[in-house]
Protein backbone atom coordinates (compact mmCIF):
# COMPACT_ATOMS: atom_id res chain seq x y z
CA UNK A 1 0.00 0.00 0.00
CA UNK A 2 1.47 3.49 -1.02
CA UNK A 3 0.45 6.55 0.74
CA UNK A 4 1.36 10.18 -0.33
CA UNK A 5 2.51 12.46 2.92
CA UNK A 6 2.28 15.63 0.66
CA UNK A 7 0.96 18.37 3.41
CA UNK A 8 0.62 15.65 6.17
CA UNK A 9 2.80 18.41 8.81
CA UNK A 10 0.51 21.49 7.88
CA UNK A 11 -2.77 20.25 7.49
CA UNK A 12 -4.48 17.65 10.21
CA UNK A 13 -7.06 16.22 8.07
CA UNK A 14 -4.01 14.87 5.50
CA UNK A 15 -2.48 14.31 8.81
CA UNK A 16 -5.22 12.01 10.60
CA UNK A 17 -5.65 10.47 6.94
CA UNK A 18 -1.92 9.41 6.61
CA UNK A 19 -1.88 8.21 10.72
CA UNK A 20 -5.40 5.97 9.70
CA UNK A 21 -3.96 4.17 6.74
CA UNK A 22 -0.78 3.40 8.56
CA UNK A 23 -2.75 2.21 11.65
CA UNK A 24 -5.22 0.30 8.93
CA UNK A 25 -2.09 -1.26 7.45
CA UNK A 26 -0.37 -2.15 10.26
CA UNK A 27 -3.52 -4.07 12.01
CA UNK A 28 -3.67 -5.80 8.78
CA UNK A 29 -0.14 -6.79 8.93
CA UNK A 30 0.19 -4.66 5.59
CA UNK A 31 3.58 -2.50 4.70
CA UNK A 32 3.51 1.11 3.84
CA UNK A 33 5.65 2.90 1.77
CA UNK A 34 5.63 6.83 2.32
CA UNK A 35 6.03 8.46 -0.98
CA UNK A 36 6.63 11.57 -1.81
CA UNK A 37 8.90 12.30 1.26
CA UNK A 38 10.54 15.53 0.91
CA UNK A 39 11.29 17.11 4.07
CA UNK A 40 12.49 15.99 7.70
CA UNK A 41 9.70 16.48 9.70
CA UNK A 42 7.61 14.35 7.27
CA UNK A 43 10.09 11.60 7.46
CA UNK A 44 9.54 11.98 11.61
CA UNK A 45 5.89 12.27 11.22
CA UNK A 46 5.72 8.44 9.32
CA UNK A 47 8.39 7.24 11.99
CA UNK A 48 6.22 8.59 14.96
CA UNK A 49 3.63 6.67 12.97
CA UNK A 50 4.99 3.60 12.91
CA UNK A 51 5.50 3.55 8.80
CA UNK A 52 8.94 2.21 8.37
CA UNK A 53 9.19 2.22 4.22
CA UNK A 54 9.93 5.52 2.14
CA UNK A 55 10.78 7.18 -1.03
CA UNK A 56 10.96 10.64 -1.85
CA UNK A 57 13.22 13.96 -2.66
CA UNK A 58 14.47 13.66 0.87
CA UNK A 59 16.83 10.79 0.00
CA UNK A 60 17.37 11.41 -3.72
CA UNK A 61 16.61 12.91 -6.53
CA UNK A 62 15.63 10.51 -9.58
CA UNK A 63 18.31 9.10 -10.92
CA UNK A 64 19.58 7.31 -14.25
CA UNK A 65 20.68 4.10 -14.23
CA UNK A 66 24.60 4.93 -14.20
CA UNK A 67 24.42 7.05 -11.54
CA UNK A 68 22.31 5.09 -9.24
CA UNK A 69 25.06 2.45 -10.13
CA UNK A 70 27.63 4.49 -9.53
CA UNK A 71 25.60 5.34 -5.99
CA UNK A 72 25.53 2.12 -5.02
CA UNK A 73 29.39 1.12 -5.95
CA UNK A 74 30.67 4.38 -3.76
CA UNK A 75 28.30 3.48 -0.61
């Protein structure tokens, strides 16, 4: 199950949305991946949460296939 965070730290409606579907998930024994994770406080928001999976801005930018390559020889 993907769920967007986009505006989950400045409005509480997105907010209580996001927290329900990870709750849902979780109760379900379901993963969640966060995407769309830009900022820091969004990536504490999902941790607080309990969402443990995400993808977003905040770790990279999209990549082509060389340089993710060359990402993963360097790390």
């Amino acid at each position: 199950m993907a769920v967007s965070v986009r505006d989950i730290t400045t409005d509480t409606s997105d907010a209580l949305i996001v927290e329900t579907i990870i709750s849902m998930a979780s109760h379900l024994e379901l993963e969640v991946i966060a995407e769309g994770v830009e900022y820091e406080n969004e990536l504490n928001f999902l941790r607080d949460k309990g969402c443990l999976n995400y993808q977003g801005y905040y770790f990279s930018k999209p990549l082509s296939r060389a340089d993710f390559d060359q990402l993963l020889n360097e790390s």
